[in-house]
Protein backbone atom coordinates (compact mmCIF):
# COMPACT_ATOMS: atom_id res chain seq x y z
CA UNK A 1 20.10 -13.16 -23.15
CA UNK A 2 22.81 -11.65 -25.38
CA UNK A 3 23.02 -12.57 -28.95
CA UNK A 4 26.75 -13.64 -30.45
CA UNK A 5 27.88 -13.35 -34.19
CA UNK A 6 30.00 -15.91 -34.69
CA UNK A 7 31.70 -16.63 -37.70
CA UNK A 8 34.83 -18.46 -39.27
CA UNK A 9 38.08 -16.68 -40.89
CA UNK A 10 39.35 -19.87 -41.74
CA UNK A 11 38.61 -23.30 -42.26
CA UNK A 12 42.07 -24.11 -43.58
CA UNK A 13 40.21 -26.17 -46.50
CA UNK A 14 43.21 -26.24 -49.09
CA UNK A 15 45.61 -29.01 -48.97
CA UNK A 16 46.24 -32.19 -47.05
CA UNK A 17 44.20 -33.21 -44.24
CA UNK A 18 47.47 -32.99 -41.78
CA UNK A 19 47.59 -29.35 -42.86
CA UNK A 20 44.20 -28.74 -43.15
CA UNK A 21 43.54 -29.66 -39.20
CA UNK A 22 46.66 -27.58 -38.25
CA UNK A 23 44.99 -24.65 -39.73
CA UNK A 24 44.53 -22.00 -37.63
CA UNK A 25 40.73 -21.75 -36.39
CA UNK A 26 39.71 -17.96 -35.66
CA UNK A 27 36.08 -17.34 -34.80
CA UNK A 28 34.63 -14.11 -33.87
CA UNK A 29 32.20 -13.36 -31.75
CA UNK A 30 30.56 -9.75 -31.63
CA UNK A 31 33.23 -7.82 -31.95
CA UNK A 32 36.01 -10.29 -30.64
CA UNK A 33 38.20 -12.39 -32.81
CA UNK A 34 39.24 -15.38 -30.79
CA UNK A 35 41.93 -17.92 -32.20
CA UNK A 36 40.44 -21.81 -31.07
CA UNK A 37 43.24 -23.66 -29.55
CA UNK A 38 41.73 -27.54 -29.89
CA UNK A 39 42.64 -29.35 -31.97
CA UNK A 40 40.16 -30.74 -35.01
CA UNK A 41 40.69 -34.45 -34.98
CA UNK A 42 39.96 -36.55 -38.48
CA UNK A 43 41.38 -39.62 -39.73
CA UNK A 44 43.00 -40.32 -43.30
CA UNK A 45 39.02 -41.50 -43.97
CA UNK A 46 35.92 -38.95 -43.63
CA UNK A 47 32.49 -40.35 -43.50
CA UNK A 48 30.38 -41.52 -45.84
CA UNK A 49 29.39 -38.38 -47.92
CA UNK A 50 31.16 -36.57 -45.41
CA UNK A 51 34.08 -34.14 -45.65
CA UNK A 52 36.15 -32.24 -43.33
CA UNK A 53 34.37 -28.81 -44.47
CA UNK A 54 31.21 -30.92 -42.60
CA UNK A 55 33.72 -31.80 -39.82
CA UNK A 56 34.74 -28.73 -39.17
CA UNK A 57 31.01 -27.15 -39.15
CA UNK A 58 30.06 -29.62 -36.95
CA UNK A 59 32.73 -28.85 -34.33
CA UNK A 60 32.37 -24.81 -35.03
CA UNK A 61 28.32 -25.26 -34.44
CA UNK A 62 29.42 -27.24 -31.62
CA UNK A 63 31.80 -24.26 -30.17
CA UNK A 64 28.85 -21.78 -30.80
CA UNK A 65 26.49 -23.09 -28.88
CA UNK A 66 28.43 -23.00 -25.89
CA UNK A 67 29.22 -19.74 -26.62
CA UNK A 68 25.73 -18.79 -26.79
CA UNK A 69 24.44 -20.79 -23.68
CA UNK A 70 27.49 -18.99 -21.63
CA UNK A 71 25.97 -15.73 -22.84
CA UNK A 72 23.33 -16.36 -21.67
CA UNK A 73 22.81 -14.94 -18.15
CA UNK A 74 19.42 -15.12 -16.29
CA UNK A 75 17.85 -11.65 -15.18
CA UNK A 76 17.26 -11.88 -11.33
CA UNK A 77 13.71 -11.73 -10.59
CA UNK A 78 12.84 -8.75 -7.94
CA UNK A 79 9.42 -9.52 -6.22
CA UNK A 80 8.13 -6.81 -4.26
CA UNK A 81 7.38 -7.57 -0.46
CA UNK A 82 3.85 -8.42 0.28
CA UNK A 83 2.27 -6.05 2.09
CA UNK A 84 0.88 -7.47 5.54
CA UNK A 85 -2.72 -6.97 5.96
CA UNK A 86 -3.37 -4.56 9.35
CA UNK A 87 -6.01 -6.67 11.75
CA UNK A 88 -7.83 -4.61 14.37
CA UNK A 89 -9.14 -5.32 17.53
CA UNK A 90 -12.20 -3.73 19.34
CA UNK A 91 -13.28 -3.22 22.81
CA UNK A 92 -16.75 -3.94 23.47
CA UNK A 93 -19.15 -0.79 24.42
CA UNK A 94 -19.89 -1.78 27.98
CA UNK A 95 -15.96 -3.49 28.10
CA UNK A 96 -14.86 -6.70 28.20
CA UNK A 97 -12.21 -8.51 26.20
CA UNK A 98 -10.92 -6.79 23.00
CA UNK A 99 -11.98 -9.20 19.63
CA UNK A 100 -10.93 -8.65 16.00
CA UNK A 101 -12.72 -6.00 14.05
CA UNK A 102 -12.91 -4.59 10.80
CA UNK A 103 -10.98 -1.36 10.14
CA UNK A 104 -14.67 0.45 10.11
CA UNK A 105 -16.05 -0.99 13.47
CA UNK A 106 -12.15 0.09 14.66
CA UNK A 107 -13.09 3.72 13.68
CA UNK A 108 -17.07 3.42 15.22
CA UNK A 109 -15.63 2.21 18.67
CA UNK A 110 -12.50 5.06 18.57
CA UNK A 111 -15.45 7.51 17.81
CA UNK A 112 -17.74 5.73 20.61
CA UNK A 113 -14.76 5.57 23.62
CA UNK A 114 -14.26 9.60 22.93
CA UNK A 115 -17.68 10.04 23.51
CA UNK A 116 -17.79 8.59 26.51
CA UNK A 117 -14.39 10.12 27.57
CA UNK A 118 -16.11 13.36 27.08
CA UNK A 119 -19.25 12.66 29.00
CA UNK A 120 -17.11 11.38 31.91
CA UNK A 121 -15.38 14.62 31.93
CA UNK A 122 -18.92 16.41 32.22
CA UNK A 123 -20.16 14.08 34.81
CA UNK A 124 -17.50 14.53 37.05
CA UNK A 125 -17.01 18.58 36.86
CA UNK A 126 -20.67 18.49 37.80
CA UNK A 127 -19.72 15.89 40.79
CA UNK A 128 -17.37 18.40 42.06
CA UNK A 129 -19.74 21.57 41.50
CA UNK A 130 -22.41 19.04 43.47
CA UNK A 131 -19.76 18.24 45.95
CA UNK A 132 -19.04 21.94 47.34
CA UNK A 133 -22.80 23.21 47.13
CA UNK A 134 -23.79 20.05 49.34
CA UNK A 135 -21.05 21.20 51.93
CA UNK A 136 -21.63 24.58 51.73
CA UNK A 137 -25.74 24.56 51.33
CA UNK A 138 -25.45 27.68 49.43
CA UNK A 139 -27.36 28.34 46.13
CA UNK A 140 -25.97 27.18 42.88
CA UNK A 141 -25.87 30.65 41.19
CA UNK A 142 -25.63 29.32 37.65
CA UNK A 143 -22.92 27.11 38.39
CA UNK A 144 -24.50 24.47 36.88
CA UNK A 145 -25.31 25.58 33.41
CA UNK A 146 -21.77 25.20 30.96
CA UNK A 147 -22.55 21.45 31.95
CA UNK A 148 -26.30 20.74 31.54
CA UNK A 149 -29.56 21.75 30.13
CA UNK A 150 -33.15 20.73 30.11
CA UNK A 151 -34.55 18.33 32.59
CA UNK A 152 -30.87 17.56 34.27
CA UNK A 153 -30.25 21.17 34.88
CA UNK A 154 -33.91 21.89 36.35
CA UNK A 155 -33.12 18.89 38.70
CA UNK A 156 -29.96 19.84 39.86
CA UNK A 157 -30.38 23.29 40.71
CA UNK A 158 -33.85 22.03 42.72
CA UNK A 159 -31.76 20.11 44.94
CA UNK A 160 -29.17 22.52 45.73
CA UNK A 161 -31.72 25.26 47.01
CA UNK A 162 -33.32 22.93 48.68
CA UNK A 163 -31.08 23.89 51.40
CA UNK A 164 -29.56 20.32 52.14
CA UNK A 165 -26.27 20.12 53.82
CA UNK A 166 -23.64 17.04 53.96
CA UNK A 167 -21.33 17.35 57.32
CA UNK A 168 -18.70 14.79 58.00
CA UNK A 169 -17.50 12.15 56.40
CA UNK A 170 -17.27 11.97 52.55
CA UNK A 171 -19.00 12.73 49.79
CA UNK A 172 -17.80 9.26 47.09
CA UNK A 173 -18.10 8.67 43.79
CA UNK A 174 -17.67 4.61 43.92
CA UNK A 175 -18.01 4.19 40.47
CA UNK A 176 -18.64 5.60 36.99
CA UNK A 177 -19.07 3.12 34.06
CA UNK A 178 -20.58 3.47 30.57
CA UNK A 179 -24.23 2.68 30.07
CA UNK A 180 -24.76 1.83 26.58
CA UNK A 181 -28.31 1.22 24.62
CA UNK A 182 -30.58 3.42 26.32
CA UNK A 183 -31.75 6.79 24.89
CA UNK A 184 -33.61 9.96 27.12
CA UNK A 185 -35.22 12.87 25.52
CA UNK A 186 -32.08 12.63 22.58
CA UNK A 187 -29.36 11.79 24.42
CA UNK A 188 -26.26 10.08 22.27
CA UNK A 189 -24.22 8.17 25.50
CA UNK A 190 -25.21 7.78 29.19
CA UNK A 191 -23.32 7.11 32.47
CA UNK A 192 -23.95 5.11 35.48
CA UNK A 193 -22.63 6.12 38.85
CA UNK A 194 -22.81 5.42 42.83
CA UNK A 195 -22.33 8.28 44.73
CA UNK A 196 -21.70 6.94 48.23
CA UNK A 197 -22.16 9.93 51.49
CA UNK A 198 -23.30 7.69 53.99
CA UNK A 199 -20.80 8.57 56.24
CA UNK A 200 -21.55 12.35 57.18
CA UNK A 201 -24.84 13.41 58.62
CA UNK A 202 -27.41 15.67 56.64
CA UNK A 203 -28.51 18.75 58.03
CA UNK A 204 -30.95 21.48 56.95
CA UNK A 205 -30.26 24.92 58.50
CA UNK A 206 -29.74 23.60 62.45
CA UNK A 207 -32.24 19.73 62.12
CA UNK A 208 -30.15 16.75 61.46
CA UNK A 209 -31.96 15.20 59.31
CA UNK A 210 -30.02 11.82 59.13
CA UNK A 211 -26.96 9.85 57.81
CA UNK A 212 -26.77 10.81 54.24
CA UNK A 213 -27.68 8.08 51.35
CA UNK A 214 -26.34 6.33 48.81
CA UNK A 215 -27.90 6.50 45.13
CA UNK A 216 -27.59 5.33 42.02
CA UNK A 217 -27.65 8.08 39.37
CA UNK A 218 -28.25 7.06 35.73
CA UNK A 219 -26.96 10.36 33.94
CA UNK A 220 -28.29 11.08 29.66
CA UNK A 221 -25.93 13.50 27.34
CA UNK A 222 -26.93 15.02 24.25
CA UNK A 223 -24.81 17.69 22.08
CA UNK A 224 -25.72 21.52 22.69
CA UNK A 225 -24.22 23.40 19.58
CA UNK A 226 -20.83 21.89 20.33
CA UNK A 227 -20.78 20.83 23.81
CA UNK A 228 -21.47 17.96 25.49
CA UNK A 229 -24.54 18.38 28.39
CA UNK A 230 -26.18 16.18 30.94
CA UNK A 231 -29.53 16.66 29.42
CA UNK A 232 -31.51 13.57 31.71
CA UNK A 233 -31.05 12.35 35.05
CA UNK A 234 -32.65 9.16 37.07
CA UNK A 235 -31.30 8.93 40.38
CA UNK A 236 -32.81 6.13 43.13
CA UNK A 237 -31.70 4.92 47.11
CA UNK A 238 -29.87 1.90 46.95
CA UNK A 239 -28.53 -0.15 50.04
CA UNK A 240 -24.58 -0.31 48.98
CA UNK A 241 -22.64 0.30 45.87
């Protein structure tokens, strides 16, 4: 609000009261000097105890607060924009629908989904290595070993020399899906798959042996220095996938 200084040159307070009201009136305010151009109206009678110095107050205190209330110009208030609170949303570990989360269960489930994006990536590199030594029947040579360790790489390379041969058909993966709350010899994440060969024959040297099976492989990972290994491996014959 800006303050005014307002004063009075003249009050024309000499002579009659005909001259007196056609006195000039200057006021100034601040630093302006601003002639009033109403007219002071008084009769040939003044109040009781009254005079037209009074009068002319009155109307002058009258001018300046008008003056003072047009000065006065409101500030506009600036209110920052709220900022909107981020929600999350997290996937369960085995799937399902996505439900809100706090921002730290957000980061635990980012943490847990690259986990299991790596162990898929293991799984199925040794699916493939698995693949061409079952087609083949040749010795794994090592082939095994950038991708597991302990009791899943003793199994694995015991069933490739065994000598077992898939012909025909093809050698499936049906499915591969997280398997979350079971631990083997310090795994962090596990896998579940159906590998599905039914459909070529197995052979060993020149015996056919059979169709080939179907089985459910429950696959453990644990961390090696910095790489992820199949470390555990149940596998079982199942009917179908």
């Amino acid at each position: 609000m800006q303050k005014v200084l307002l004063s009075v040159d003249s009050l024309g307070v000499a002579g009659s009261d005909a001259s007196r009201a056609r006195s000039p009136l200057w006021i100034t305010l601040g630093r302006r000097r601003v002639r009033w151009a109403g007219r002071v109206m008084m009769g040939s009678s003044h109040p009781p105890g009254g005079s037209l110095m009074r009068s002319s107050r009155i109307l002058i205190a009258a001018v300046a607060v008008g003056v003072v209330l047009s000065a006065c110009t409101p500030t506009p208030v600036v209110r920052p924009t709220p900022t909107p609170t981020p929600t999350f949303a997290c996937t369960p570990e085995a799937g399902g629908t996505p439900a809100p989360c706090s921002q730290a269960e957000f980061e635990e489930t980012k943490a847990k989904d690259a986990l299991y994006a790596e162990a898929e990536a293991v799984y199925r590199r040794l699916f493939d290595i698995r693949t061409t030594l079952a087609r083949s029947g040749n010795p794994p040579d090592g082939a095994f070993d950038p991708y597991a360790t302990g009791s899943a790489l003793t199994d694995l390379n015991a069933t490739a020399l065994d000598g077992v041969r898939i012909e025909g058909g093809e050698i499936k993966l049906a499915w591969l899906r997280r398997l979350p709350g079971l631990t083997v010899e310090g795994s962090t994440v596990a896998l579940e798959a159906c590998v599905d060969m039914s459909s070529g024959v197995a052979k060993r040297g020149g015996a056919t042996l059979g169709p080939g099976n179907i089985a459910l492989e429950r696959v453990f990972f644990r961390r090696v220095d910095t790489t992820l290994k199949a470390n555990a491996a149940q596998t079982k014959e199942v009917a179908s996938c």
